[in-house]
PDB file of N, CA and C in Angstrom:
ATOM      1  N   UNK A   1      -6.270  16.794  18.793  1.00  0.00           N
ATOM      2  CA  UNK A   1      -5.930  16.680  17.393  1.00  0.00           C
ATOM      3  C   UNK A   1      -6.500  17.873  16.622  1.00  0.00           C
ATOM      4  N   UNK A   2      -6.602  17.550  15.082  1.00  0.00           N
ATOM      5  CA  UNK A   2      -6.915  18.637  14.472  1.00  0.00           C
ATOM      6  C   UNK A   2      -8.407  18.752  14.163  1.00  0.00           C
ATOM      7  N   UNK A   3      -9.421  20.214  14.826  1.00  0.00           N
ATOM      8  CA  UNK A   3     -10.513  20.470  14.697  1.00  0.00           C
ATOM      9  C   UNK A   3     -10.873  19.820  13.152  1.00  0.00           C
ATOM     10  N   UNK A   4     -10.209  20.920  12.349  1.00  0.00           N
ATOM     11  CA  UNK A   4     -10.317  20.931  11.053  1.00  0.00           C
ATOM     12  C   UNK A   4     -10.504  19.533  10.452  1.00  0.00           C
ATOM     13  N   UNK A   5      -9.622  19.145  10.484  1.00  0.00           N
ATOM     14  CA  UNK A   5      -9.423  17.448  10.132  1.00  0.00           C
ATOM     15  C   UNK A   5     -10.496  16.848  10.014  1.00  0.00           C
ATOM     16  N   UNK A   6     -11.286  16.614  11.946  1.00  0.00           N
ATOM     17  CA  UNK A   6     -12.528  15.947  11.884  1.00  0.00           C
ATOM     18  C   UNK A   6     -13.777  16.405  11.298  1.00  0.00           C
ATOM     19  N   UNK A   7     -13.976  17.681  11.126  1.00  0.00           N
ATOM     20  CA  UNK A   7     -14.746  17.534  10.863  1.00  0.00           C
ATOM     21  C   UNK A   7     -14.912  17.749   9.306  1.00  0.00           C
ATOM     22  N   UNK A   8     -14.263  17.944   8.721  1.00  0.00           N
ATOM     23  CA  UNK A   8     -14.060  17.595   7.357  1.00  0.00           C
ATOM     24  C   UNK A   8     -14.193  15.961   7.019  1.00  0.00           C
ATOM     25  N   UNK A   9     -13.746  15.150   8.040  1.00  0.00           N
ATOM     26  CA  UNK A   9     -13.570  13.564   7.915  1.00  0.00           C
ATOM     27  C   UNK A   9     -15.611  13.622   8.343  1.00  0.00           C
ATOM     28  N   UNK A  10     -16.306  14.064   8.859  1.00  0.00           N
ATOM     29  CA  UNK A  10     -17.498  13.716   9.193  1.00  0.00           C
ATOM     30  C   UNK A  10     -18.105  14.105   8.151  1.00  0.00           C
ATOM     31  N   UNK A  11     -18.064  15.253   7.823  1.00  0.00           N
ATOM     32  CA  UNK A  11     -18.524  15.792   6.432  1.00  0.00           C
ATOM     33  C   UNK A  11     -18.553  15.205   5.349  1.00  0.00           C
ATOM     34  N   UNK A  12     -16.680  14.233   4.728  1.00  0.00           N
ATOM     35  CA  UNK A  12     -16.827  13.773   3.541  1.00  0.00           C
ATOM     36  C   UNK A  12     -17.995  12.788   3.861  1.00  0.00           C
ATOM     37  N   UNK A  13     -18.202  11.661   5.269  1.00  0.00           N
ATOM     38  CA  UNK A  13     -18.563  10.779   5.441  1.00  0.00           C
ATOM     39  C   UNK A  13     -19.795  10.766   5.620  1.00  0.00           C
ATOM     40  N   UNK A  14     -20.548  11.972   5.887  1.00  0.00           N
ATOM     41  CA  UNK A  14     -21.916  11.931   5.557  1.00  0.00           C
ATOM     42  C   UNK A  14     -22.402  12.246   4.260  1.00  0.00           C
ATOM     43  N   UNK A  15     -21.805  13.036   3.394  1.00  0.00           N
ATOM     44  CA  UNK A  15     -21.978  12.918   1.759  1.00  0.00           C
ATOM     45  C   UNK A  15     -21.671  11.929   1.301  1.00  0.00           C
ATOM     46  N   UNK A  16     -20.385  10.774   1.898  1.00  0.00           N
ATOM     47  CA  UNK A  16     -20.594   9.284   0.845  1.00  0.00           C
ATOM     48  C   UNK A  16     -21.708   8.759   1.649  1.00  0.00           C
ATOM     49  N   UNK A  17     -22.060   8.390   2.559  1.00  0.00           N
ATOM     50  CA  UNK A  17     -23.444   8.316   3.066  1.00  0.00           C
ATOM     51  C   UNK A  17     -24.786   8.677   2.174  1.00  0.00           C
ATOM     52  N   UNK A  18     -24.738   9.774   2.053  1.00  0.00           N
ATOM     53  CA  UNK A  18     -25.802   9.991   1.723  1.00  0.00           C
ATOM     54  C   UNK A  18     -25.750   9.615  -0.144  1.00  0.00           C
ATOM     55  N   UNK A  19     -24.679   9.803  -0.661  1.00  0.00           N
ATOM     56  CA  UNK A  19     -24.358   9.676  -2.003  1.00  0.00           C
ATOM     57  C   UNK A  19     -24.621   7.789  -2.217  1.00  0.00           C
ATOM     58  N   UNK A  20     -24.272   6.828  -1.066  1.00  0.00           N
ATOM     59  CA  UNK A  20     -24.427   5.607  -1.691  1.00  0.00           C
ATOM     60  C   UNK A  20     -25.691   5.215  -0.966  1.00  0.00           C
ATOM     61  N   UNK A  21     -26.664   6.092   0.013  1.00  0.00           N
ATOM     62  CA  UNK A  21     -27.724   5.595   0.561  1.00  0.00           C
ATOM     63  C   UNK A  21     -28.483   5.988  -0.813  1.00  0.00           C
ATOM     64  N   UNK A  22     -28.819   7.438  -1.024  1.00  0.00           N
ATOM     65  CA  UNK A  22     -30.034   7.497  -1.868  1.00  0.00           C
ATOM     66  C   UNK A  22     -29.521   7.179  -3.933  1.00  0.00           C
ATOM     67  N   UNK A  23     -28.248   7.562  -4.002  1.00  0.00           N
ATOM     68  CA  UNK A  23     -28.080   7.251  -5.316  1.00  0.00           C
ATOM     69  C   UNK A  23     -27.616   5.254  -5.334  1.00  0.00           C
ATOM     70  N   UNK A  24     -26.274   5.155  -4.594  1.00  0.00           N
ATOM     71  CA  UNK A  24     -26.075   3.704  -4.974  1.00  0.00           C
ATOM     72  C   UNK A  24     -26.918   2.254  -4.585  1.00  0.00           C
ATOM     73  N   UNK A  25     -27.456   3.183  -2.925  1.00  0.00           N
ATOM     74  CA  UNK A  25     -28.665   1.877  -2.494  1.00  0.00           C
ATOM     75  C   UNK A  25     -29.135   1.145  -3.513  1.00  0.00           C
ATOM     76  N   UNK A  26     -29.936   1.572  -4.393  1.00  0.00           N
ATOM     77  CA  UNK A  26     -31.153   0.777  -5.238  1.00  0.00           C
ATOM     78  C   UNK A  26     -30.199  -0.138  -6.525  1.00  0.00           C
ATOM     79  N   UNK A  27     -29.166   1.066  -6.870  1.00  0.00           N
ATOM     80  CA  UNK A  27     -28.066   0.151  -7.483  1.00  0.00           C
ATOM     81  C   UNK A  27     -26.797  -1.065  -7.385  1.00  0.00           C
ATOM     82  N   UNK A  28     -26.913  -0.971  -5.829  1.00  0.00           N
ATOM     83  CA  UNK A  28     -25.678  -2.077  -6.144  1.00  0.00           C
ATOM     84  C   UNK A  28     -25.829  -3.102  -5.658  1.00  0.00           C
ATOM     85  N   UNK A  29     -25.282  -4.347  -5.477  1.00  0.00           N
ATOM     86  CA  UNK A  29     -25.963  -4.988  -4.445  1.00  0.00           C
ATOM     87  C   UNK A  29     -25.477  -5.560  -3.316  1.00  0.00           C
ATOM     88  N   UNK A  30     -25.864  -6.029  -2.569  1.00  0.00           N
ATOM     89  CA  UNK A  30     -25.784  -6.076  -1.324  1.00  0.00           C
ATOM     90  C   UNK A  30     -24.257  -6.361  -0.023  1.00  0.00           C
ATOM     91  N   UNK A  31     -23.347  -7.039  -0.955  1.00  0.00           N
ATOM     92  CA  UNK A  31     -21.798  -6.804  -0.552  1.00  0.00           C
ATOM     93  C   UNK A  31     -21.404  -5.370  -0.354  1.00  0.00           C
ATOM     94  N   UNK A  32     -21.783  -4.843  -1.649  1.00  0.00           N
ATOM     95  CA  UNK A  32     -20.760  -3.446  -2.404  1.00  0.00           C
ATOM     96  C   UNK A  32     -21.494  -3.011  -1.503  1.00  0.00           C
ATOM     97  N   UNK A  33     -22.986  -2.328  -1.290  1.00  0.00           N
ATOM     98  CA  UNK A  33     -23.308  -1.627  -0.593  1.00  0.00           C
ATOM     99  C   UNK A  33     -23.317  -1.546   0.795  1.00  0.00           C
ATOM    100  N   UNK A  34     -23.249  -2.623   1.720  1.00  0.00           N
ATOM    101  CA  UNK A  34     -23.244  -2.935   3.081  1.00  0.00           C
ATOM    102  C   UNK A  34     -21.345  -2.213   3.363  1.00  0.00           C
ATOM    103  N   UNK A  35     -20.548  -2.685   1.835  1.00  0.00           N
ATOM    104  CA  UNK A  35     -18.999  -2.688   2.639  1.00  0.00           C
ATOM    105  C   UNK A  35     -19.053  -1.368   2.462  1.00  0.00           C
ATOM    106  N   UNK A  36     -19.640   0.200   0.960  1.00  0.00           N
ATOM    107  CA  UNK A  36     -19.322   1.317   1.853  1.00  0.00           C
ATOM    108  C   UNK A  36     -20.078   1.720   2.906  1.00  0.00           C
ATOM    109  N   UNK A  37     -21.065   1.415   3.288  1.00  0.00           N
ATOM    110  CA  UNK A  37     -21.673   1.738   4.551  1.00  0.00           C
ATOM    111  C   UNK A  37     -20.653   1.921   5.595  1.00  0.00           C
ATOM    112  N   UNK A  38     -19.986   0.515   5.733  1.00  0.00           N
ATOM    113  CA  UNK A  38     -19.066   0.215   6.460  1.00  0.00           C
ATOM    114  C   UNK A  38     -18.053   1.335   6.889  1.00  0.00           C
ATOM    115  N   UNK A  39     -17.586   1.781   5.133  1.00  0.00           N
ATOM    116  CA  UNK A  39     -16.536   2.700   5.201  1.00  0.00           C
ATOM    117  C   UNK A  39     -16.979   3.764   6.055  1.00  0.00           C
ATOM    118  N   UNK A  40     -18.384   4.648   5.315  1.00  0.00           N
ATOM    119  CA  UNK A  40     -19.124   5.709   6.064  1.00  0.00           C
ATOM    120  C   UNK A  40     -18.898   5.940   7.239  1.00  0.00           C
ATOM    121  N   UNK A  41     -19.110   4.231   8.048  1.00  0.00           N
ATOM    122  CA  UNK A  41     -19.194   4.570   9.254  1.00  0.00           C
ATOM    123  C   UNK A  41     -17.551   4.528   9.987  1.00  0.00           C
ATOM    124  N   UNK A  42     -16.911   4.275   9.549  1.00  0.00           N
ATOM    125  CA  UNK A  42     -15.296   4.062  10.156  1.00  0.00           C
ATOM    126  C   UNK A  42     -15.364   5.669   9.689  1.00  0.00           C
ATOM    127  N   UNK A  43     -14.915   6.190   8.880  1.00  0.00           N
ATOM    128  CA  UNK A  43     -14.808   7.574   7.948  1.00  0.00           C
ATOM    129  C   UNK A  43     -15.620   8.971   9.514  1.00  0.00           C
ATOM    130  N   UNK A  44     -17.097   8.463   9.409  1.00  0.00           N
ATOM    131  CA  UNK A  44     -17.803   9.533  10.663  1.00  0.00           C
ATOM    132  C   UNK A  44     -16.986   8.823  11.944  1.00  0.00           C
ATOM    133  N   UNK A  45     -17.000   7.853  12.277  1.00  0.00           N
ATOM    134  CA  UNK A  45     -16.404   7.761  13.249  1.00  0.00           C
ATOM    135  C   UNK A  45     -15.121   8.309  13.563  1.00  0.00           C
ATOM    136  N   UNK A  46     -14.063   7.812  13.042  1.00  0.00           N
ATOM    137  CA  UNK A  46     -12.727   8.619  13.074  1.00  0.00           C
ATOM    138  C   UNK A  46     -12.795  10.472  13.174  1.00  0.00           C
ATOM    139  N   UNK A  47     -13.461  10.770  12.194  1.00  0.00           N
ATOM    140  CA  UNK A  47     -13.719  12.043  12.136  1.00  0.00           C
ATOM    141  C   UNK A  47     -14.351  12.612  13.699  1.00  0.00           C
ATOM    142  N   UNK A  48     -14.923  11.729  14.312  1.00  0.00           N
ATOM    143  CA  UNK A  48     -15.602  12.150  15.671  1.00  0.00           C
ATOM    144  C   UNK A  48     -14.427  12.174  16.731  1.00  0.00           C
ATOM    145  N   UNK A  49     -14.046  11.284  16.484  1.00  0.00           N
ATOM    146  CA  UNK A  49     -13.008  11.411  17.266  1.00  0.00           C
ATOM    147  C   UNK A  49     -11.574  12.034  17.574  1.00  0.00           C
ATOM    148  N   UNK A  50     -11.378  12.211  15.979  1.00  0.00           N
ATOM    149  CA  UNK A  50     -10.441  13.320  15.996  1.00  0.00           C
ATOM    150  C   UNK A  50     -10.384  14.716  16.348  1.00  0.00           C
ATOM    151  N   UNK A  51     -11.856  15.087  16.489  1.00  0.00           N
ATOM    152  CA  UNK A  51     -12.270  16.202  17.084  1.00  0.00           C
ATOM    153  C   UNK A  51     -11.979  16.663  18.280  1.00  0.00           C
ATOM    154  N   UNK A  52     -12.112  15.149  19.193  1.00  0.00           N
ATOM    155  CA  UNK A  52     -11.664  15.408  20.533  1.00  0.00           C
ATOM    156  C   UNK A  52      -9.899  15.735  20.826  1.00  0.00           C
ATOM    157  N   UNK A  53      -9.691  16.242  22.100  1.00  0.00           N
ATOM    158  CA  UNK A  53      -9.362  15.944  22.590  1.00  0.00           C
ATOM    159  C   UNK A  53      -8.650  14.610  23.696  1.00  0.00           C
ATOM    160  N   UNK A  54      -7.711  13.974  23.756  1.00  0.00           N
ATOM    161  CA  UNK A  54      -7.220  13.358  24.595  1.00  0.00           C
ATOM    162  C   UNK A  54      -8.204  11.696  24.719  1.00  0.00           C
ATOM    163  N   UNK A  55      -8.280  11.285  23.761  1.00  0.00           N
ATOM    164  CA  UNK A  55      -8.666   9.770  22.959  1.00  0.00           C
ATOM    165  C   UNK A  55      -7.894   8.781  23.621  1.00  0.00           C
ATOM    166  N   UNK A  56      -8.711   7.590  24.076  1.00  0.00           N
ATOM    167  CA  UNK A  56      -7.962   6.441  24.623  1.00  0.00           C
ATOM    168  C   UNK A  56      -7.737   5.836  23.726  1.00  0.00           C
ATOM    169  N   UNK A  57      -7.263   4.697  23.573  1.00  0.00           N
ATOM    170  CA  UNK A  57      -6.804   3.385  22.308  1.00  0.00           C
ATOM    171  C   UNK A  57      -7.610   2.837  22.914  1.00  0.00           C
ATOM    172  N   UNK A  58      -8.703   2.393  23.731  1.00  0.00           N
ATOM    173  CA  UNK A  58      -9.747   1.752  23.690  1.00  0.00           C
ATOM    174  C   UNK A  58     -11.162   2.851  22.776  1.00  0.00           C
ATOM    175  N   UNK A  59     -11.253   3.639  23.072  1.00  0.00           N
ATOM    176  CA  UNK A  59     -11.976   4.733  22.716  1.00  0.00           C
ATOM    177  C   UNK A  59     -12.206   4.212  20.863  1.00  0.00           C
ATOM    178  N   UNK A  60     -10.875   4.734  20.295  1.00  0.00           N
ATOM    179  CA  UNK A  60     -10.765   4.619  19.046  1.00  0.00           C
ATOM    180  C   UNK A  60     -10.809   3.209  18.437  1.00  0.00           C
ATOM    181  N   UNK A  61     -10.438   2.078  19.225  1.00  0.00           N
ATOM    182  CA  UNK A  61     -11.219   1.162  18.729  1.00  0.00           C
ATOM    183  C   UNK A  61     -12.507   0.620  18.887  1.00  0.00           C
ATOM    184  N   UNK A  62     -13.114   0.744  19.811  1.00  0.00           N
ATOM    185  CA  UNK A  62     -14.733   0.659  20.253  1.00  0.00           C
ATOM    186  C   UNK A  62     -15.587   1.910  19.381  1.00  0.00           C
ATOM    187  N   UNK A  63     -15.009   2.771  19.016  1.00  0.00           N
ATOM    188  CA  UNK A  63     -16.050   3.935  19.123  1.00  0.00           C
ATOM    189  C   UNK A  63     -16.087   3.642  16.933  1.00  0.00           C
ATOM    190  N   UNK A  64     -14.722   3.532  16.237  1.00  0.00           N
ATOM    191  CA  UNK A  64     -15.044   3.733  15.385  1.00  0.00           C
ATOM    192  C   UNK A  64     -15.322   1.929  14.496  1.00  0.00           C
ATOM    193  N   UNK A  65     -14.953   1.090  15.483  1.00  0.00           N
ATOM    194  CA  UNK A  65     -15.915  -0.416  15.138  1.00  0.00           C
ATOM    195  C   UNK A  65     -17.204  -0.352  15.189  1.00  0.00           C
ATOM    196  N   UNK A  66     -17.659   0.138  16.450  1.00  0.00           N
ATOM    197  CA  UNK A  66     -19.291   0.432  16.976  1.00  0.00           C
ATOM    198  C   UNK A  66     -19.690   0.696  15.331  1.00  0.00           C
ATOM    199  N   UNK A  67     -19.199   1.755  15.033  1.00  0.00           N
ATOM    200  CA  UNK A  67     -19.894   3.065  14.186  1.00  0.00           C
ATOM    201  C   UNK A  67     -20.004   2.102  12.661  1.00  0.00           C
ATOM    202  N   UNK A  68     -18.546   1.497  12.293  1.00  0.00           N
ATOM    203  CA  UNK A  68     -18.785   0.572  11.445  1.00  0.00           C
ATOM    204  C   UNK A  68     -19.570  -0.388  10.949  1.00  0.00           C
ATOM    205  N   UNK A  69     -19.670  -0.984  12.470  1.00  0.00           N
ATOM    206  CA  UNK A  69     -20.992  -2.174  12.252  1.00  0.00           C
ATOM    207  C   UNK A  69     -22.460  -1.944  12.119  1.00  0.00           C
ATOM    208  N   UNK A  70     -22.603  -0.751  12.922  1.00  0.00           N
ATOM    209  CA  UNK A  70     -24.128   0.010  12.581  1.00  0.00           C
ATOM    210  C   UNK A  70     -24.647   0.767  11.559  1.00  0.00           C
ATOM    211  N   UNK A  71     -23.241   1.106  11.258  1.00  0.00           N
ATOM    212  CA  UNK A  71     -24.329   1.980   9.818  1.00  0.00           C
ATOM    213  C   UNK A  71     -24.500   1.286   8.658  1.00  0.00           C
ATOM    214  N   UNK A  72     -24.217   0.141   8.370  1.00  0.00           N
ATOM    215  CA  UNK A  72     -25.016  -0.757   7.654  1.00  0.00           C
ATOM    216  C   UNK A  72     -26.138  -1.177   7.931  1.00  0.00           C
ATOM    217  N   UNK A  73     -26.978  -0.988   9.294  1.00  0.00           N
ATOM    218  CA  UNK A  73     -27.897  -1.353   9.592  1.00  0.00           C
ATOM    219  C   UNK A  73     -28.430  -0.423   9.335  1.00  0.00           C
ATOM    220  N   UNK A  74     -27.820   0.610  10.115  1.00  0.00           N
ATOM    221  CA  UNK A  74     -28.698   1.680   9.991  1.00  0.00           C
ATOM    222  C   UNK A  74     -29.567   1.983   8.658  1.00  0.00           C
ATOM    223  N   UNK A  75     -28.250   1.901   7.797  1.00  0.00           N
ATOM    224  CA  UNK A  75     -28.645   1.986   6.243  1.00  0.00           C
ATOM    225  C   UNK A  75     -30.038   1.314   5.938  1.00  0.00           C
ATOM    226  N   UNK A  76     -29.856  -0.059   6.397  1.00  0.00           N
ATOM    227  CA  UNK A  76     -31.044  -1.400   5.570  1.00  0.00           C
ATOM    228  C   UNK A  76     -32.094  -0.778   6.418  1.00  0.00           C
ATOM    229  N   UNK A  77     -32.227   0.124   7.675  1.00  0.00           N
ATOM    230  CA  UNK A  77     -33.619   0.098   8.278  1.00  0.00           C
ATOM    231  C   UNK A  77     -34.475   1.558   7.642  1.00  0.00           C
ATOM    232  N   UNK A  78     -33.074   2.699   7.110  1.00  0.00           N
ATOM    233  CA  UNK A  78     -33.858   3.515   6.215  1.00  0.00           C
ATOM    234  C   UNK A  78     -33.989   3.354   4.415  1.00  0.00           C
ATOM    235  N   UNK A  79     -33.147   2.578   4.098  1.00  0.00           N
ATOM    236  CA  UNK A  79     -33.515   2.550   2.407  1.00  0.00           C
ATOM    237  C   UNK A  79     -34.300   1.479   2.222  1.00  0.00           C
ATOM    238  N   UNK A  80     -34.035   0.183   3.077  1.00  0.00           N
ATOM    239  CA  UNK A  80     -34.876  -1.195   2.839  1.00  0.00           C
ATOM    240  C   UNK A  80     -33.426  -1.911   2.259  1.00  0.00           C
ATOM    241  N   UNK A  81     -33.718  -3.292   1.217  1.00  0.00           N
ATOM    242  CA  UNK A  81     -32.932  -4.273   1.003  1.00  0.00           C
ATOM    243  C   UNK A  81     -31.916  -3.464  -0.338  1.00  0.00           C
ATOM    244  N   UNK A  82     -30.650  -3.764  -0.319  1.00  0.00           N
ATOM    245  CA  UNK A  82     -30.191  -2.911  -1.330  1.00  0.00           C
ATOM    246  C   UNK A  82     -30.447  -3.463  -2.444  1.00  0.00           C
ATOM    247  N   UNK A  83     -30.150  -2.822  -3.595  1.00  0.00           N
ATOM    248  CA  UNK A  83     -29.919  -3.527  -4.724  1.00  0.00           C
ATOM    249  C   UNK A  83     -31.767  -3.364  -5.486  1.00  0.00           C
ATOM    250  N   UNK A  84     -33.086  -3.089  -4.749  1.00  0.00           N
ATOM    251  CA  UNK A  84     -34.231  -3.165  -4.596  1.00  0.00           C
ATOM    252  C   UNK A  84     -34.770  -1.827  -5.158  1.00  0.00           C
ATOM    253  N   UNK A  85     -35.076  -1.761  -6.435  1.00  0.00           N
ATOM    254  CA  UNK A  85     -35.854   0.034  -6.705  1.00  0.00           C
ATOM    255  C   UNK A  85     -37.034   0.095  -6.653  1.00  0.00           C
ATOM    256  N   UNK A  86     -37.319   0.859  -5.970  1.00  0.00           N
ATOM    257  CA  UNK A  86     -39.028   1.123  -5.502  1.00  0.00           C
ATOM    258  C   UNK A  86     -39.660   1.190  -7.056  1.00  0.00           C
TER     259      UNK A  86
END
């Protein structure tokens, strides 16, 4: 597929990342923020994969679910509980 593509798709997805970890974390609460996490991680994921080369249809659904379900965690284990301002 297209180089370009992905990694532009990883790029936007680590700036909304980082845009709703350190600015929206403390502000929103805990739905809103867990579901863009969510997005983040479908968004880097796809983007990873479009990078490649020659992608299974198992691939692209395991790889960018995986990515979905974790970076909400990921999120809560580096900002803490959302919605919460230090």
């Amino acid at each position: 597929m297209s180089a370009a593509l992905g990694v532009l798709s990883i790029v936007l997805g680590a700036a909304l990342g980082l845009l709703v970890g350190l600015v929206g974390w403390p502000r929103l609460g805990a739905p809103t923020a867990f579901g863009l996490m969510v997005v983040v991680g479908l968004v880097i994921g796809a983007g990873a994969l479009i990078v490649q080369d020659d992608v299974s249809s198992a691939e692209w659904i395991v790889g960018v679910l995986v990515l979905g379900a974790l970076s909400p965690v990921h999120a809560r284990f580096l900002f803490g509980r959302p919605g919460v301002r230090a």
